[in-house]
PDB file of N, CA and C in Angstrom:
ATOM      1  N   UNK A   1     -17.089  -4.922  -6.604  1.00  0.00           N
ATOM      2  CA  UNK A   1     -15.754  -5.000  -6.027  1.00  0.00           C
ATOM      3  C   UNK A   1     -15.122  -6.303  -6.507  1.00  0.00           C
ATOM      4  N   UNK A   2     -14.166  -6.482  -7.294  1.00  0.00           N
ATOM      5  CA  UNK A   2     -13.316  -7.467  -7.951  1.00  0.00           C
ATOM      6  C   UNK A   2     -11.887  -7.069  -7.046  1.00  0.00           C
ATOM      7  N   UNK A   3     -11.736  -8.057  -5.234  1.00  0.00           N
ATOM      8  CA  UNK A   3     -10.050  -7.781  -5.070  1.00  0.00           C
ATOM      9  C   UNK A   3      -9.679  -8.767  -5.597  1.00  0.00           C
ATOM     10  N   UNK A   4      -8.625  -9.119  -5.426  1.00  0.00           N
ATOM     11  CA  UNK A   4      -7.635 -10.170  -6.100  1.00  0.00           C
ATOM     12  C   UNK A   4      -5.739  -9.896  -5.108  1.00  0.00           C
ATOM     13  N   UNK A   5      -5.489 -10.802  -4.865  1.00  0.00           N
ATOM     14  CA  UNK A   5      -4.183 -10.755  -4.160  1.00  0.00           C
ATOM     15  C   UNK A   5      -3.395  -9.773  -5.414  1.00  0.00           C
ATOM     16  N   UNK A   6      -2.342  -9.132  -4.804  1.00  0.00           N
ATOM     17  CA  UNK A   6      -1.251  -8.632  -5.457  1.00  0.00           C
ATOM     18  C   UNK A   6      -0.112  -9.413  -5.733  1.00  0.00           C
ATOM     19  N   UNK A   7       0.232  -9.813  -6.711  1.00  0.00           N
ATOM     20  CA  UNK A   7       1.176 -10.940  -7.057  1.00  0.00           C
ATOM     21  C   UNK A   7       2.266 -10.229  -8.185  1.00  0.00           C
ATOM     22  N   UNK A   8       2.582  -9.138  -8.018  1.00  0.00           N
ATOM     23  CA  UNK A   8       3.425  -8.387  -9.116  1.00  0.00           C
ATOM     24  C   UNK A   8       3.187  -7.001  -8.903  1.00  0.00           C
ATOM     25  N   UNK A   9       4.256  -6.735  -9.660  1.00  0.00           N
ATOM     26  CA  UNK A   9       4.345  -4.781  -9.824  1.00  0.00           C
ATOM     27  C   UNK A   9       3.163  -4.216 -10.486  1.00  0.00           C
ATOM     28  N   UNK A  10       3.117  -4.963 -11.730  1.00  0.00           N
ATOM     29  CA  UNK A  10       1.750  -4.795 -12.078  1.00  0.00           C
ATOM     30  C   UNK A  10       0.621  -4.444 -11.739  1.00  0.00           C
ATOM     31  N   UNK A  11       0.041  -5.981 -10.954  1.00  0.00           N
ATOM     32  CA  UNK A  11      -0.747  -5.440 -10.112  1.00  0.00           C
ATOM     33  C   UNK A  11      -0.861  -4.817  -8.716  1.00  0.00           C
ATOM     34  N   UNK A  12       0.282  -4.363  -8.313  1.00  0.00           N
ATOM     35  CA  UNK A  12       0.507  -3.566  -7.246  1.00  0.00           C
ATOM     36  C   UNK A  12      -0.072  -1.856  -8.014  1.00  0.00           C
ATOM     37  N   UNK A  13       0.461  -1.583  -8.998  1.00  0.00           N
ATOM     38  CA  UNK A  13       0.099  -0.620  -9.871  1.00  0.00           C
ATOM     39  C   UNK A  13      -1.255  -0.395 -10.024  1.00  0.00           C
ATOM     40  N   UNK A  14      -1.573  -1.514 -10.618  1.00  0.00           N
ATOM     41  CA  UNK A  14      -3.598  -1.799 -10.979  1.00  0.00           C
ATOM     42  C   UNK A  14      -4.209  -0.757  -9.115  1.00  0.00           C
ATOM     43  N   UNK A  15      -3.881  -1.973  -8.083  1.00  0.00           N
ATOM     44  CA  UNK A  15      -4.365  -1.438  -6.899  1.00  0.00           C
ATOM     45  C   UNK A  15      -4.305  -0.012  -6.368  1.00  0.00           C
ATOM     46  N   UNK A  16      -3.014   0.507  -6.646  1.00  0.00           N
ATOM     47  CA  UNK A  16      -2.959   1.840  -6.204  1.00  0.00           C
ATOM     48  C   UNK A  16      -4.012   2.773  -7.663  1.00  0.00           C
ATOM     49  N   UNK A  17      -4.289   2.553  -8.635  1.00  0.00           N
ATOM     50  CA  UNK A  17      -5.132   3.126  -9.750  1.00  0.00           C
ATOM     51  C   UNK A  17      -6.500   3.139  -8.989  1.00  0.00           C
ATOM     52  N   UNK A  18      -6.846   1.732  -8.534  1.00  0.00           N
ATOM     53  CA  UNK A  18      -7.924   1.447  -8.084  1.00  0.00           C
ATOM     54  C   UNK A  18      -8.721   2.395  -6.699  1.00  0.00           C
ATOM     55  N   UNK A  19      -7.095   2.293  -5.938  1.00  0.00           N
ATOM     56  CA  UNK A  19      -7.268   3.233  -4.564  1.00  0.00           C
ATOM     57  C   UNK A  19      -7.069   4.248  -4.650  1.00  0.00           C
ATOM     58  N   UNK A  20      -6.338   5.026  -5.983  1.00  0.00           N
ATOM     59  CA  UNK A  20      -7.469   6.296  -6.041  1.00  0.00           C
ATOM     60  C   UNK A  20      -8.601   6.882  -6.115  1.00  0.00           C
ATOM     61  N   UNK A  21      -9.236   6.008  -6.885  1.00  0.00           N
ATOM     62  CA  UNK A  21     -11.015   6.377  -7.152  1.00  0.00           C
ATOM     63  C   UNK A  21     -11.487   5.965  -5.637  1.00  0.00           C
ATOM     64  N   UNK A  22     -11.053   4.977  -5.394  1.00  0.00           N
ATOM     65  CA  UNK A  22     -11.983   5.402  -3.701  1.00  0.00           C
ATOM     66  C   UNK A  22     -11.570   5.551  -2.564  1.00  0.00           C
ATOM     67  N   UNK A  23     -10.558   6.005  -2.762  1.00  0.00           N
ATOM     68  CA  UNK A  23      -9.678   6.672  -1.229  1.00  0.00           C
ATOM     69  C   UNK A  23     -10.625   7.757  -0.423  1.00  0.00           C
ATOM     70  N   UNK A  24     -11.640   8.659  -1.187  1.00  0.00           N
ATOM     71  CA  UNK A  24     -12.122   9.576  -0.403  1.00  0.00           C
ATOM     72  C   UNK A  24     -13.754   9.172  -0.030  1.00  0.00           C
ATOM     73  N   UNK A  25     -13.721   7.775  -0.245  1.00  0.00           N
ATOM     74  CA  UNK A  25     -15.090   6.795   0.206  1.00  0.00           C
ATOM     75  C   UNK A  25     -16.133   7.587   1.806  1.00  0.00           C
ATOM     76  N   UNK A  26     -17.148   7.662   1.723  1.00  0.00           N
ATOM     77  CA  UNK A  26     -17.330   7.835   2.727  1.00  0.00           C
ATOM     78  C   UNK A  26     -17.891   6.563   3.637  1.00  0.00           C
ATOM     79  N   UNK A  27     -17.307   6.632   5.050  1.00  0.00           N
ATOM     80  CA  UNK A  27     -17.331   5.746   5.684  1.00  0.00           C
ATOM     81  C   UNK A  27     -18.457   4.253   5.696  1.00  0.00           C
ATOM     82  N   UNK A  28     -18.818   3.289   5.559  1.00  0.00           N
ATOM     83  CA  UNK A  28     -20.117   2.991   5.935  1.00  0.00           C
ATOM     84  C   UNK A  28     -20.541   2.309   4.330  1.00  0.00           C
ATOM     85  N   UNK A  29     -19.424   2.878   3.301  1.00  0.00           N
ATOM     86  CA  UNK A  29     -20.149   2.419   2.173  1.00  0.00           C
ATOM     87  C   UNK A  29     -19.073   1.279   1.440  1.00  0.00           C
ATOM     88  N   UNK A  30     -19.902   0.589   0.664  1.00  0.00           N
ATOM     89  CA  UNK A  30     -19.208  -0.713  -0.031  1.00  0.00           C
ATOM     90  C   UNK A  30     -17.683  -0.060  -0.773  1.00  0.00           C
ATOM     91  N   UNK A  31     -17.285   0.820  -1.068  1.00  0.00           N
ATOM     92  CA  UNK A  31     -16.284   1.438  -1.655  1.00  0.00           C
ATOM     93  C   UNK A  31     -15.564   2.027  -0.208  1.00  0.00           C
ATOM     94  N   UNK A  32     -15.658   2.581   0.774  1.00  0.00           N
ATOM     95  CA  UNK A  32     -15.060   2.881   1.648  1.00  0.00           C
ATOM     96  C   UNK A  32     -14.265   1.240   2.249  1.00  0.00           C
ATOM     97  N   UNK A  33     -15.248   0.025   2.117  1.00  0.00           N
ATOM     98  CA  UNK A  33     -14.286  -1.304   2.493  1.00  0.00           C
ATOM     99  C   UNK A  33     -13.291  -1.603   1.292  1.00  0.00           C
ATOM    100  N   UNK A  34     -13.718  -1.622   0.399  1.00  0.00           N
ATOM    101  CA  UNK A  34     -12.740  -1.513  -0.722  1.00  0.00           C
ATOM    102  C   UNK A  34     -11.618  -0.858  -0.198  1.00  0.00           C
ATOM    103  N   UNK A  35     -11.508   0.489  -0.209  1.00  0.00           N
ATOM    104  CA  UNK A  35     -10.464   1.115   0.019  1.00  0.00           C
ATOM    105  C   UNK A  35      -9.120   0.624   1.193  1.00  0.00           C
ATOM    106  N   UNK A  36     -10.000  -0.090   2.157  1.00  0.00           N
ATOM    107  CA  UNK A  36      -9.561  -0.551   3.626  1.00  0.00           C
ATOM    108  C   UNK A  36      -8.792  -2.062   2.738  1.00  0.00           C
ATOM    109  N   UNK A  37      -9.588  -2.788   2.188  1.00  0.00           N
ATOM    110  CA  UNK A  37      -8.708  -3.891   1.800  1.00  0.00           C
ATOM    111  C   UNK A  37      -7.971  -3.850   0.667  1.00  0.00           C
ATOM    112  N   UNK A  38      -7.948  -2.540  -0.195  1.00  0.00           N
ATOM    113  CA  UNK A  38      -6.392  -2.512  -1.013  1.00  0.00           C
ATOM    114  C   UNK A  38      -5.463  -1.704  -0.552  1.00  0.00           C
ATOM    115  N   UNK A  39      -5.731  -1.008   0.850  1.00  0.00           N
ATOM    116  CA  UNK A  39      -4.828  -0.612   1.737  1.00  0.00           C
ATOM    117  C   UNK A  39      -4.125  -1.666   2.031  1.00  0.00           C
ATOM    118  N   UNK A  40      -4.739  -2.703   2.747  1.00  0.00           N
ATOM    119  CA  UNK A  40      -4.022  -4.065   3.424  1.00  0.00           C
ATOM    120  C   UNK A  40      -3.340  -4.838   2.921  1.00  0.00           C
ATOM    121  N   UNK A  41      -3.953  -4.888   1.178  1.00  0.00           N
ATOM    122  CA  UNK A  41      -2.925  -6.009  -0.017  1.00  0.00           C
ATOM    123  C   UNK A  41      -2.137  -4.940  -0.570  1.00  0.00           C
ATOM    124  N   UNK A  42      -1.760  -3.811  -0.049  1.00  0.00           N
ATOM    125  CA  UNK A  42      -0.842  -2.888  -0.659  1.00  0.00           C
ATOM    126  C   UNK A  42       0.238  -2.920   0.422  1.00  0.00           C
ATOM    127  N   UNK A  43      -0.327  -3.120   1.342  1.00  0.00           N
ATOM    128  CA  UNK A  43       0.980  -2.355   2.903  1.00  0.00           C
ATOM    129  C   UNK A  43       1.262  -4.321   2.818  1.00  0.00           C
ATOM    130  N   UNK A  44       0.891  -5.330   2.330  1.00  0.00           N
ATOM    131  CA  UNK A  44       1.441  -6.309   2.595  1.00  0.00           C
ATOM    132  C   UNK A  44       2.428  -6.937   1.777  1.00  0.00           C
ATOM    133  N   UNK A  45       2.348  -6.554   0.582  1.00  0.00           N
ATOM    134  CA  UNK A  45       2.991  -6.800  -0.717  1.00  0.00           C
ATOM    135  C   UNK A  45       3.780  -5.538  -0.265  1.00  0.00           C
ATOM    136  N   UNK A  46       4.133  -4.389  -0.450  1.00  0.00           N
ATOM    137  CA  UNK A  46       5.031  -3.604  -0.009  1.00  0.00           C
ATOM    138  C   UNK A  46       6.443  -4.223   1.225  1.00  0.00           C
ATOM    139  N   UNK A  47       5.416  -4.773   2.188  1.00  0.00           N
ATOM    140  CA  UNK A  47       6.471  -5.434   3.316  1.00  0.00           C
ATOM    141  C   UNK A  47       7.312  -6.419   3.113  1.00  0.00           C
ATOM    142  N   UNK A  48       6.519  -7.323   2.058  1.00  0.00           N
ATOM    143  CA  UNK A  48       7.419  -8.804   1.468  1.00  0.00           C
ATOM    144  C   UNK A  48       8.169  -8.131   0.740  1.00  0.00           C
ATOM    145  N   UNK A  49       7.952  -7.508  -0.405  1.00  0.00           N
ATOM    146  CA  UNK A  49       8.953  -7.114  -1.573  1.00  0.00           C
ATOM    147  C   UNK A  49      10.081  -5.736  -1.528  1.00  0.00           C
ATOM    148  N   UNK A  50       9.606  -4.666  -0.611  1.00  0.00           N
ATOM    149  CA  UNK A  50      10.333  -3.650  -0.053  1.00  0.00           C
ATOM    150  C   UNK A  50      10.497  -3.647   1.128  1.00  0.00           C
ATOM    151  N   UNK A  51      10.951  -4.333   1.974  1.00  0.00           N
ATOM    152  CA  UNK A  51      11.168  -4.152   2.979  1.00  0.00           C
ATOM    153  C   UNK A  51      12.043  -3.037   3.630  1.00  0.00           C
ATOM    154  N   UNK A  52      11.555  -2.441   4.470  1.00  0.00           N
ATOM    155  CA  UNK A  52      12.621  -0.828   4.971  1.00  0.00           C
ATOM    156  C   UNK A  52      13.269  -1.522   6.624  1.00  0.00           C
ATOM    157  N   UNK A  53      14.725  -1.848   6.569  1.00  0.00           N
ATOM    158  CA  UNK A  53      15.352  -2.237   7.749  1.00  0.00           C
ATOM    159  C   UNK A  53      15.036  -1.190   9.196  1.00  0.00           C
ATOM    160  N   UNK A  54      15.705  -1.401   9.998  1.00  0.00           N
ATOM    161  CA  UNK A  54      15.816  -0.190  10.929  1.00  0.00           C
ATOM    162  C   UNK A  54      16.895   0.971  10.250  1.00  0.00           C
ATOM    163  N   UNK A  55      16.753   1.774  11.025  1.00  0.00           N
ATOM    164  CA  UNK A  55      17.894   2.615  10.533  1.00  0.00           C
ATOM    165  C   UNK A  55      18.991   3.321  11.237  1.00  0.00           C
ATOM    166  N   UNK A  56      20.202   3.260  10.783  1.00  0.00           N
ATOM    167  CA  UNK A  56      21.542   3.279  11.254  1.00  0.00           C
ATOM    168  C   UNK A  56      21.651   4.628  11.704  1.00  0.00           C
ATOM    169  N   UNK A  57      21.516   4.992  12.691  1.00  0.00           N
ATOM    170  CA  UNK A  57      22.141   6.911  13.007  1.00  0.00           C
ATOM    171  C   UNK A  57      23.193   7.200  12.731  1.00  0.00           C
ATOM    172  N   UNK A  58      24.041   5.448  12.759  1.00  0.00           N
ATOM    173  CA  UNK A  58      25.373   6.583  12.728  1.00  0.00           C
ATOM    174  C   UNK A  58      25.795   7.191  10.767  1.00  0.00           C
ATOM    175  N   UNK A  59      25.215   5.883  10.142  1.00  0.00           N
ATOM    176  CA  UNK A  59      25.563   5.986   8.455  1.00  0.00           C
ATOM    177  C   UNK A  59      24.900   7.033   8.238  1.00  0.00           C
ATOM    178  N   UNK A  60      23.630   7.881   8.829  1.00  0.00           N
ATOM    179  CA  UNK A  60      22.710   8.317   8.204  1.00  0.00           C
ATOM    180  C   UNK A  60      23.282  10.111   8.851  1.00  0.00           C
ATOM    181  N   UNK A  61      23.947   9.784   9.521  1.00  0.00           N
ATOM    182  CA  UNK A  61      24.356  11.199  10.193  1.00  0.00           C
ATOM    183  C   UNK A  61      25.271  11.627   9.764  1.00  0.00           C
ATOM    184  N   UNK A  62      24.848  12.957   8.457  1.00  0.00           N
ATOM    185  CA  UNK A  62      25.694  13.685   7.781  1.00  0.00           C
ATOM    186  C   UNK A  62      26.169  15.247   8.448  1.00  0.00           C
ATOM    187  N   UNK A  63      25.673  15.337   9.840  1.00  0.00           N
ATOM    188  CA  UNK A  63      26.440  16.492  10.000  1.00  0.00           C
ATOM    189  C   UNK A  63      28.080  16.039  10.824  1.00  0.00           C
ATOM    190  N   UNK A  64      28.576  17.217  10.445  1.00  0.00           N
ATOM    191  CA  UNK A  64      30.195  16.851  10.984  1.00  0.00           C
ATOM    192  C   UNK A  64      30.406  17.832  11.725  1.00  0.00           C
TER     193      UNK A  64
END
């Protein structure tokens, strides 16, 4: 297991490559923690750099 912080698109990219091969880890094993901590440097780098506001009902409400 080589993590490394996410510091770019790049390697935001690398991580999600990575968290495919062991997304379907079974519990208990050295690749199932893997999976848990490029979940965490993914949903954290996501929050700094994309942040999603609340959202407006009224802008977002297209029926008339």
């Amino acid at each position: 297991m080589n993590i490394q912080p996410i510091r770019s698109t790049k390697g935001l990219h690398a991580a999600f490559q990575r968290l495919e091969l062991v997304f379907q880890a079974d519990d208990g094993t050295p690749e199932a923690d893997e999976m848990e901590i490029l979940v965490t440097l993914i949903e954290a780098y996501e929050k700094e750099h994309f942040p999603i506001g609340p959202a407006d009902p009224v802008k977002n409400n297209h029926a008339c």
